[in-house]
Protein backbone atom coordinates (compact mmCIF):
# COMPACT_ATOMS: atom_id res chain seq x y z
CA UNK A 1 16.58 36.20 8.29
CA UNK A 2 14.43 39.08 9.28
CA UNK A 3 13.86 39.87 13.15
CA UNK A 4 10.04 39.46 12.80
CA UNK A 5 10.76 35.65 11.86
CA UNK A 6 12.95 35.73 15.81
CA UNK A 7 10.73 34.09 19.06
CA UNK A 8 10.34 36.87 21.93
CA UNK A 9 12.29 36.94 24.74
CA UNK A 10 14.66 33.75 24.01
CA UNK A 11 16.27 34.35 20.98
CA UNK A 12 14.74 31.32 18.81
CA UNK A 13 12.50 31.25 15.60
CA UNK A 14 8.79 31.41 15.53
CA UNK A 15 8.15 28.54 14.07
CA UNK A 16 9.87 26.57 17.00
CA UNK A 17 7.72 27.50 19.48
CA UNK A 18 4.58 25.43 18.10
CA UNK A 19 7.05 22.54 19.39
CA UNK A 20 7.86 23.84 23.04
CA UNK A 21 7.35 20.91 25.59
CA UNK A 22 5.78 18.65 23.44
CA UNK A 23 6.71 15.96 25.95
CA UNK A 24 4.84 17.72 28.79
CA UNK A 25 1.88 16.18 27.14
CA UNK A 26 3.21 12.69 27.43
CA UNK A 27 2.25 11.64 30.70
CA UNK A 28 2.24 7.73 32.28
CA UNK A 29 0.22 6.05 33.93
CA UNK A 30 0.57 3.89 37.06
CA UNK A 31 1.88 0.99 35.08
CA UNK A 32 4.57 3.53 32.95
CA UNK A 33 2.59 3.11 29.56
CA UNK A 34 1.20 6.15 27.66
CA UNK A 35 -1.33 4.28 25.44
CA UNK A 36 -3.85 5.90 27.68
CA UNK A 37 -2.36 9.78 26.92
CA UNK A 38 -1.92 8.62 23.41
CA UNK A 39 -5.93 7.43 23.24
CA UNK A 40 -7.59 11.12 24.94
CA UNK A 41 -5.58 12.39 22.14
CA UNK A 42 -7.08 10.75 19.61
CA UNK A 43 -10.07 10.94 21.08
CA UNK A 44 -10.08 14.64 21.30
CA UNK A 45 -8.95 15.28 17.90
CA UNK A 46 -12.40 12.59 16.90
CA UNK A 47 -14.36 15.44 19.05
CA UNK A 48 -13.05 18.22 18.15
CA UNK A 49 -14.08 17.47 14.14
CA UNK A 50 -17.41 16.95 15.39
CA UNK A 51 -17.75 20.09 16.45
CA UNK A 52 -16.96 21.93 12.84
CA UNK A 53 -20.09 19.89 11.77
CA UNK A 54 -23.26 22.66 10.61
CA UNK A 55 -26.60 21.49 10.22
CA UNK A 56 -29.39 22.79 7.88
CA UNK A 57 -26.92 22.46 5.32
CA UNK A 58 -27.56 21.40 1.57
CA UNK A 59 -25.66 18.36 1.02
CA UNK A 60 -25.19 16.37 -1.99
CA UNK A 61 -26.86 12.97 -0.55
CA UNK A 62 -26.39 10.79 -3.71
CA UNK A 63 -22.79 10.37 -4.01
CA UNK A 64 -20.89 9.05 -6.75
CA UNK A 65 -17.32 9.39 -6.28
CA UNK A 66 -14.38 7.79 -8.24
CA UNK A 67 -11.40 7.07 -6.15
CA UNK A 68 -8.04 7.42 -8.21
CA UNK A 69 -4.98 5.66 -6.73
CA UNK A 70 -1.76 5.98 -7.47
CA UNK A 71 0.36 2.92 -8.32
CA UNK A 72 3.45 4.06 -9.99
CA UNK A 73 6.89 3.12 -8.86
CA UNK A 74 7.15 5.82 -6.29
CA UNK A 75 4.25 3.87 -4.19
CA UNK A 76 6.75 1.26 -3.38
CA UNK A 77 8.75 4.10 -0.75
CA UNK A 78 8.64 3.63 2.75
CA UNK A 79 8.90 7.16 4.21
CA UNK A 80 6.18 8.16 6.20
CA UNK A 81 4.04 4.91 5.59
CA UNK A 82 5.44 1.64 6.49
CA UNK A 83 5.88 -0.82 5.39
CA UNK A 84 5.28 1.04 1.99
CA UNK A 85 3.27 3.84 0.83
CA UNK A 86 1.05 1.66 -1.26
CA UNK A 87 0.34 -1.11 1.21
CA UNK A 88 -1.04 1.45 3.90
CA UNK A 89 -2.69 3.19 1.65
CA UNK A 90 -4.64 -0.30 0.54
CA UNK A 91 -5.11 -0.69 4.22
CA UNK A 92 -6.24 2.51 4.63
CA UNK A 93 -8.78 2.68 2.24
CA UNK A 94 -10.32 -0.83 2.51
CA UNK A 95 -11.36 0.86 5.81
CA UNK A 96 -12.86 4.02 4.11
CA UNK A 97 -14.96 2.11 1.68
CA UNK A 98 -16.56 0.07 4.53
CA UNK A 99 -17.09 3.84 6.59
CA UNK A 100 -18.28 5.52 3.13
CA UNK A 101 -21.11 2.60 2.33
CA UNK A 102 -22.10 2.38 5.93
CA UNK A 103 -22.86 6.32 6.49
CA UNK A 104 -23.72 6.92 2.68
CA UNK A 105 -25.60 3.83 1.76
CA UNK A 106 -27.49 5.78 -1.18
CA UNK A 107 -24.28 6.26 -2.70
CA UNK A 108 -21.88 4.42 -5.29
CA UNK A 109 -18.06 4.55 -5.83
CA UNK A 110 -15.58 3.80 -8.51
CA UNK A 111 -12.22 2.56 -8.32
CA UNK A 112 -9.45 4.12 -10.93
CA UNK A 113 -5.32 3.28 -11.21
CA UNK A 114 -3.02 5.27 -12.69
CA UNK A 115 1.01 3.55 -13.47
CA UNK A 116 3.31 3.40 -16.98
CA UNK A 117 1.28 7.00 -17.58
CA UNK A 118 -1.69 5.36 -18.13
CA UNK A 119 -5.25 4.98 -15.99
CA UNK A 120 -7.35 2.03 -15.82
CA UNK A 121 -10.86 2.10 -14.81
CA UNK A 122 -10.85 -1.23 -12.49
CA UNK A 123 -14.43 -1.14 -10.98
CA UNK A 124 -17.51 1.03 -12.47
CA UNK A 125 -19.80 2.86 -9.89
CA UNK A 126 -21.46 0.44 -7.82
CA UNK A 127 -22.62 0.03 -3.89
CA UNK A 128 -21.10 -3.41 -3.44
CA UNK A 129 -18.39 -2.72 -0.90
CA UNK A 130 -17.01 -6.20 -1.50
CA UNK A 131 -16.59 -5.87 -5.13
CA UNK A 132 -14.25 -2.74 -4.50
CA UNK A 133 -12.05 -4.12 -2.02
CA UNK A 134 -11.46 -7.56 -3.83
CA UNK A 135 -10.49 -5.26 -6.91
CA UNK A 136 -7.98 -3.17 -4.88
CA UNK A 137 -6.40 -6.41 -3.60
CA UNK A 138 -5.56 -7.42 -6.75
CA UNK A 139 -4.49 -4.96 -8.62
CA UNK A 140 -2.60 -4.05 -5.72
CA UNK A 141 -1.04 -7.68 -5.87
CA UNK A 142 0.19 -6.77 -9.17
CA UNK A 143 2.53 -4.46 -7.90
CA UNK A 144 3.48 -0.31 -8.94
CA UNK A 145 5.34 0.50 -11.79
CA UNK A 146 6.24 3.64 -13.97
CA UNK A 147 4.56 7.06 -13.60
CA UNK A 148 1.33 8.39 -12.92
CA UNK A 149 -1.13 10.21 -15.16
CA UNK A 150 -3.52 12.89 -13.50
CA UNK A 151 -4.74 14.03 -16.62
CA UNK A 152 -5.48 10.78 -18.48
CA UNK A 153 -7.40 9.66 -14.77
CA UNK A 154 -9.35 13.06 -15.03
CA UNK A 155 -10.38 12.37 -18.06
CA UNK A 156 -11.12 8.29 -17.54
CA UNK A 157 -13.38 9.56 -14.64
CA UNK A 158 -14.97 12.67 -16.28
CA UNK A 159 -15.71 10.30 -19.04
CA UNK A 160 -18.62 8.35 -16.95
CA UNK A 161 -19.37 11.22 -14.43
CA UNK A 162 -20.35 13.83 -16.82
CA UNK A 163 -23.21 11.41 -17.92
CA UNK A 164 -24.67 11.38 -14.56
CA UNK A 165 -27.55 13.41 -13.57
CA UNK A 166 -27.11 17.18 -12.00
CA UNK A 167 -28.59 16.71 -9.02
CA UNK A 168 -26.30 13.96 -8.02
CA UNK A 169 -23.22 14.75 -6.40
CA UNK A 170 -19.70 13.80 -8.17
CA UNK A 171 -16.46 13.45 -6.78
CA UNK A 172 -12.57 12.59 -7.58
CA UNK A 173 -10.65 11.35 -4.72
CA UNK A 174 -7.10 11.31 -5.76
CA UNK A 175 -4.31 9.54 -3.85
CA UNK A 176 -1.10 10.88 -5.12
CA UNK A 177 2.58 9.42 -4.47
CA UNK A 178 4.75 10.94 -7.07
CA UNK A 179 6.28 14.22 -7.33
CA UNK A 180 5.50 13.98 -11.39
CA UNK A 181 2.89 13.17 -13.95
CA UNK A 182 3.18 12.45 -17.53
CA UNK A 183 0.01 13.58 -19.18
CA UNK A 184 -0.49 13.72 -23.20
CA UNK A 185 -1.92 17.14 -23.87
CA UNK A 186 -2.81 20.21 -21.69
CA UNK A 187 -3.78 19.20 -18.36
CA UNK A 188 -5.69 22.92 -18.03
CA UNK A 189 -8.18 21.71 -20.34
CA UNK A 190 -9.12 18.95 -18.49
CA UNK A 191 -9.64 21.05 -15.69
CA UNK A 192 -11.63 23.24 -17.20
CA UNK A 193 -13.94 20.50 -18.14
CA UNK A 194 -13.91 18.93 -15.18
CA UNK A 195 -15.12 22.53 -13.84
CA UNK A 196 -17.99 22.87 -16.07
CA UNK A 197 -19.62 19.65 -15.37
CA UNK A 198 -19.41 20.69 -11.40
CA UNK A 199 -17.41 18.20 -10.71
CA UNK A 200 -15.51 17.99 -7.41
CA UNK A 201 -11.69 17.04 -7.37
CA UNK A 202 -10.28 16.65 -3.95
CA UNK A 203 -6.39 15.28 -3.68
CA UNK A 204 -4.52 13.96 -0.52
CA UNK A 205 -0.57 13.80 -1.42
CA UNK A 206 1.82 11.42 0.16
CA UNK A 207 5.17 13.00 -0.54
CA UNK A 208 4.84 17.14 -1.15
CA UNK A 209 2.62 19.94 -1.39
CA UNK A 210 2.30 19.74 -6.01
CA UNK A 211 1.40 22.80 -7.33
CA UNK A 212 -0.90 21.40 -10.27
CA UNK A 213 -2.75 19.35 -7.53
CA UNK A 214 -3.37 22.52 -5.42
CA UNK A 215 -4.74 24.00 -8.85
CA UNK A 216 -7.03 21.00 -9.89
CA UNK A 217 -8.69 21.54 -6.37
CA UNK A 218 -8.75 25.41 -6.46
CA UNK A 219 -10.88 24.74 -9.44
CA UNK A 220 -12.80 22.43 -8.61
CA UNK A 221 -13.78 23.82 -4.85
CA UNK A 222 -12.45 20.70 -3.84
CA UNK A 223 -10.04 19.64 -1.09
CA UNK A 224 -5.83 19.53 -1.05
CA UNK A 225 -4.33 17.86 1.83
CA UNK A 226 -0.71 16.45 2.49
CA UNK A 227 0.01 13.89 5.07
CA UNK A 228 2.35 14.17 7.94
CA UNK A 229 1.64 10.60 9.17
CA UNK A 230 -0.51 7.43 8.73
CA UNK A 231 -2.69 8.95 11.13
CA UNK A 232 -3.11 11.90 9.51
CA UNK A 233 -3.22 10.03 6.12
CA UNK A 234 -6.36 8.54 7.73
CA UNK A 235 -8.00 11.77 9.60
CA UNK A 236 -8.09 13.29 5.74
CA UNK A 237 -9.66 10.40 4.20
CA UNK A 238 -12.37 10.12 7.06
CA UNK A 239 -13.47 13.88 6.21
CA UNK A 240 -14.37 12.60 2.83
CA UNK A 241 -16.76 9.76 4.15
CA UNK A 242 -19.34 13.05 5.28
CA UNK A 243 -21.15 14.42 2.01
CA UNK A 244 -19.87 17.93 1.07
CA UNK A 245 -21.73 20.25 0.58
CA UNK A 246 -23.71 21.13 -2.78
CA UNK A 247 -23.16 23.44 -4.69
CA UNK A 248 -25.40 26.38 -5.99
CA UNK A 249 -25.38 25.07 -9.26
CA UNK A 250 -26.58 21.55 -7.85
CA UNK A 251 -30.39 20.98 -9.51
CA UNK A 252 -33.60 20.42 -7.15
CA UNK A 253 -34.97 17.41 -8.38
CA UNK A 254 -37.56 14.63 -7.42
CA UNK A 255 -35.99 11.09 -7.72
CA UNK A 256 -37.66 7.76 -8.17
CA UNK A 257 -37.02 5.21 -5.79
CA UNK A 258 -38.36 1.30 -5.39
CA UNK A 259 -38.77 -0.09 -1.88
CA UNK A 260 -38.47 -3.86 -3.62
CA UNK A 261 -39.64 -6.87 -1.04
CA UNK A 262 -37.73 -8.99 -0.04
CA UNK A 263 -39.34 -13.58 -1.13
CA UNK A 264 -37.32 -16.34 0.27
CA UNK A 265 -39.62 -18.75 -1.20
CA UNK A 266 -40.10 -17.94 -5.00
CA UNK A 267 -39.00 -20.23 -7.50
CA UNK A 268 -35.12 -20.98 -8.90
CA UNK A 269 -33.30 -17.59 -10.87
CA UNK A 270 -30.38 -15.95 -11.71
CA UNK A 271 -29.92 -12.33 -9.74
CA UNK A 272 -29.81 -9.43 -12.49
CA UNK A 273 -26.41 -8.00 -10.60
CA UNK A 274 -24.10 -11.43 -10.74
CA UNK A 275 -25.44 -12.53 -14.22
CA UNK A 276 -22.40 -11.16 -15.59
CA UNK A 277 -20.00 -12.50 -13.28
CA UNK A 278 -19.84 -16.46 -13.79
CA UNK A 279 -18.12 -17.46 -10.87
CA UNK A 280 -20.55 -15.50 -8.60
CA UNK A 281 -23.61 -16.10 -10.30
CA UNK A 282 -25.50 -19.00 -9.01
CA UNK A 283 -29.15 -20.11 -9.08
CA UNK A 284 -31.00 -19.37 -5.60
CA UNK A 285 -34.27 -18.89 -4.12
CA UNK A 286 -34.20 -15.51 -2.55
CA UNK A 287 -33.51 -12.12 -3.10
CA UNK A 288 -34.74 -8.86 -3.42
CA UNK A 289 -37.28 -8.00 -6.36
CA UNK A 290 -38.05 -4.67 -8.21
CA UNK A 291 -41.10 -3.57 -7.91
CA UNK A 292 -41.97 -2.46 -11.30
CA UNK A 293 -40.61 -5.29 -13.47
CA UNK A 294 -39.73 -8.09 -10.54
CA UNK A 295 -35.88 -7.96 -11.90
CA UNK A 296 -34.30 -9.78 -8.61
CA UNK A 297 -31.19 -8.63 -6.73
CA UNK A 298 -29.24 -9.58 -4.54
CA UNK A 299 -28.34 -6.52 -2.11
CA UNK A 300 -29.52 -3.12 -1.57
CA UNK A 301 -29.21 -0.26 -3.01
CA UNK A 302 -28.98 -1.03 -6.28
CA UNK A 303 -29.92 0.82 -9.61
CA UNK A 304 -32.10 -1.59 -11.28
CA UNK A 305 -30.23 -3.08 -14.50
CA UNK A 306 -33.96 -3.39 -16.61
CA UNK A 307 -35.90 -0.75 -16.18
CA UNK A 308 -33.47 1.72 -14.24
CA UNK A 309 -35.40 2.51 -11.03
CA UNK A 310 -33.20 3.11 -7.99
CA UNK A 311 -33.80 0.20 -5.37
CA UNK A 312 -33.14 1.08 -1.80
CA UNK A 313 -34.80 0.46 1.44
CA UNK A 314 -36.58 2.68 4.21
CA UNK A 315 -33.58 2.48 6.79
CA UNK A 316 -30.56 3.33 3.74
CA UNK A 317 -32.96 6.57 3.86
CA UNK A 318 -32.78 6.92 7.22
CA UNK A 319 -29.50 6.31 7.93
CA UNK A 320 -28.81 8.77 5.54
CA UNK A 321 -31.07 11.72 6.49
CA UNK A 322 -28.44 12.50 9.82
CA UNK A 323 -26.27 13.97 7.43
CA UNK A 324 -28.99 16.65 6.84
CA UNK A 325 -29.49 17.29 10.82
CA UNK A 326 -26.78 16.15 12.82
CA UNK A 327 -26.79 15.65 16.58
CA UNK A 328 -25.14 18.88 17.98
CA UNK A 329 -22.29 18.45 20.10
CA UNK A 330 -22.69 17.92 23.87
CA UNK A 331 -20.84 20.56 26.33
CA UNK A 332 -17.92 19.92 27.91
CA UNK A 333 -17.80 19.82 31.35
CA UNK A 334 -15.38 18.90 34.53
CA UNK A 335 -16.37 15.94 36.23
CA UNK A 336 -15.28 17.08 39.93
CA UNK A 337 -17.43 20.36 39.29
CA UNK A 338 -20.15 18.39 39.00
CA UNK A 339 -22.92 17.82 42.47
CA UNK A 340 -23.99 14.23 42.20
CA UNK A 341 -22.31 12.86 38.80
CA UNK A 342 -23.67 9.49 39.15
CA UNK A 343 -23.00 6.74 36.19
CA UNK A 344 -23.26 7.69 32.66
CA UNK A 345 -25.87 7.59 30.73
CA UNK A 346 -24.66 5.14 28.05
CA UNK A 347 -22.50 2.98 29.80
CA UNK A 348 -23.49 2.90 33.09
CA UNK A 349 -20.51 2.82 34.77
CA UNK A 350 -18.43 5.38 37.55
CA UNK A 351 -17.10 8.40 35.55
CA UNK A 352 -13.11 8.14 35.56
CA UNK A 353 -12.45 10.95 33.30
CA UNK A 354 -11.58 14.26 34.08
CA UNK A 355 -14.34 15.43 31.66
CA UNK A 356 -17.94 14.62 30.74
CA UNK A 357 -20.24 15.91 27.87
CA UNK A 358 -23.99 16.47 29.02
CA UNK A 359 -26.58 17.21 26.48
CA UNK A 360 -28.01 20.46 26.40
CA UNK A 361 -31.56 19.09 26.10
CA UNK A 362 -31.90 16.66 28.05
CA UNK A 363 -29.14 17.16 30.66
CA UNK A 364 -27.37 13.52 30.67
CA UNK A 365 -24.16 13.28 31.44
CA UNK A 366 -21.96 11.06 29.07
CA UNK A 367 -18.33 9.68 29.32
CA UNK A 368 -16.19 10.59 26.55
CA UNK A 369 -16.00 6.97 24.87
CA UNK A 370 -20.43 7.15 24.51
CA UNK A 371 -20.01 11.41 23.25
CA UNK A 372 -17.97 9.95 20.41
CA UNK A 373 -20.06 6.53 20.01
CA UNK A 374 -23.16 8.67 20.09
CA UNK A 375 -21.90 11.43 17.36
CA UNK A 376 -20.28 9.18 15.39
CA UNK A 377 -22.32 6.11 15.16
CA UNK A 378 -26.28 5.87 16.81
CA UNK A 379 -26.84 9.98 15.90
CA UNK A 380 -29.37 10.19 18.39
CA UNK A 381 -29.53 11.08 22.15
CA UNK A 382 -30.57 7.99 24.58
CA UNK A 383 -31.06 10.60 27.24
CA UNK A 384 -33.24 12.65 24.75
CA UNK A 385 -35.38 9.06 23.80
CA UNK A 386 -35.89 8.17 27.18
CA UNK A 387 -37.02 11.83 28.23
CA UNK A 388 -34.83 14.36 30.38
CA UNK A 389 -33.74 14.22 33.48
CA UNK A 390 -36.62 16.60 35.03
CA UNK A 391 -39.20 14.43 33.47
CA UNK A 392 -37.20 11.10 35.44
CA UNK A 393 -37.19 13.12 38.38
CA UNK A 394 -41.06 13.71 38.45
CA UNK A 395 -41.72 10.10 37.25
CA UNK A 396 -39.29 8.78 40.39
CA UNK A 397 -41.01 10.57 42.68
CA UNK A 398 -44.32 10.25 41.98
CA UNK A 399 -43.72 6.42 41.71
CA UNK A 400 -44.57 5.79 38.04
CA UNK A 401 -41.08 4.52 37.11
């Protein structure tokens, strides 16, 4: 080995001093446990994401993104995921369709398997959480057998998403197992299809960097990631709830929306989204109706089946709109630096960190736990709503508060 690859000084290899006193980190607290170490961690590695967030950035709001898991025999392993590869990864995602509905409630996702070199489109693009996770459960039941196909769950998904409109965003999430794939014909060509109908193809392996996987996203501008742990496995999938960003060939277009009301008291129907499903169809009073032919639904959003008008309501717009301008990250500052810290902001209660985040517009101070609840989840500043700390200070002392 060359002397370049050698550490400085004592004699070791580069690459071993990225692992020097790990355990220095590792510290306990007064009743021996490191959960707490273990949690700032974690929580550090949550803030540090936020701050690779950029705003005024063109995003492709209207997602609709297929999810293709793997289920041949190789998901039944137990390396690095325990108790097997294809139960945490069930886990794992039942979690990341909740997170993706919840912060992209415009959007709709798709459920594919691939085992016995085959791939089976198990739920069409839809926003009914439920209806994905129920499918994933059973199929998941069923147990993993044979190999994977990537090309045959290329095509299954470029099959529906190169019908969709341009200025909708599509996505492939692949979760991939196996060191193999058995595909029919010339998995290039697939690519290359999936590259002219801007389609994005982003793949998380479970077992080893693939060098066809690291192609398909190459081409695609999408996103190649291989896990090291569970909680890496689940760090990667939560940078796929965001939107990504579009791309130049994205079209500007205006879309038609319905803001349908919602009647508790109308007379006795079937819902237009359960009329195909017997055993959840059932005769009821409320529900949501379209505004332009009074089809009736059950939940928002929902493309409507009749007369195909998107159906969504005034908060799902909202809610998604944050993406656009997110709330920038707060600066990090040491608590004992600080001239009459007070409580926080959020919680309200006696700073115990050794750090606190104050906003640089209105000048609160917040505990690490409400930076990450703020960023993460209500996307706006309470200091900022309730006005900044000058403004309080004038209102205290000129008695209006």
């Amino acid at each position: 080995m060359a002397d370049d690859d050698k550490g400085e000084g004592a004699g070791g290899y580069r690459w071993l001093n990225e692992y020097e006193k790990t355990w220095e980190v590792l510290q306990e607290d007064d009743e021996g446990s490191l959960q707490a170490t273990i949690d700032e961690i974690i929580q550090k590695a949550k803030r540090k994401r936020l701050l690779v967030r950029k705003g005024n950035v063109r995003l492709g709001m209207m997602r609709h993104l297929f999810i293709v898991v793997d289920m041949s025999s190789s998901m039944k392993e137990s390396d690095l995921l325990r108790p097997s590869r294809i139960a945490c990864t069930q886990k794992l995602l039942e979690k990341f369709i909740v997170e993706y509905f919840d912060q992209n409630p415009i959007s709709q996702l798709g459920i594919i398997i691939t085992k016995n070199k085959r791939a089976e489109k198990i739920t069409d693009l839809s926003g009914n959480p439920k209806l994905h996770i129920t499918a994933l459960q059973n199929v998941v039941n069923k147990g993993c057998s044979g190999e994977p196909s990537l090309q045959n769950s290329l095509d299954t998904a470029l099959a529906v998403l190169k019908h969709l409109p341009n200025h909708a965003s599509r996505e492939v999430l692949i979760i991939f197992g196996c060191l193999t794939t058995c595909d029919p014909g010339d998995i290039n060509d697939s690519i290359a299809a999936l590259k002219s109908c801007d389609i994005r193809c982003s793949i998380i392996g479970l077992s080893a960097e693939i060098r066809i996987c690291k192609q398909i996203c190459k081409e695609t501008q999408g996103e190649y990631g291989v896990i090291l742990d569970e909680k890496h496995f689940q760090d990667l999938l939560v940078e796929k709830v965001r939107p990504p960003e579009a791309k130049k060939s994205t079209a500007a277009s205006l879309i038609r929306m319905g803001f349908p009301t919602h009647r508790s008291d109308g007379p006795l129907s079937l819902c237009s989204c359960h009329i195909d499903n017997q055993s959840e169809c059932s005769l009821s009073t409320t529900g949501y109706f379209c505004p332009q032919c009074q089809s009736k639904y059950c939940e928002l959003p929902m493309e409507c089946r009749i007369c195909g008008l998107t159906l969504v309501s005034a908060p799902h717009l909202a809610k998604s709109y944050q993406h656009l301008f997110p709330l920038r990250a707060f600066k990090e500052l040491e608590a004992k630096a600080i001239q009459n810290l007070g409580n926080c902001k959020g919680c309200q209660r006696f700073h115990t960190d050794a750090t606190v985040y104050e906003c640089s517009n209105c000048e609160q101070i917040f505990c690490m736990d409400c930076d990450l609840f703020i960023h993460e989840t209500l996307h706006t500043c309470p200091g900022c709503q309730t006005g900044s700390k000058a403004n309080l200070e004038n209102d205290l002392a000129n008695g209006s508060l």
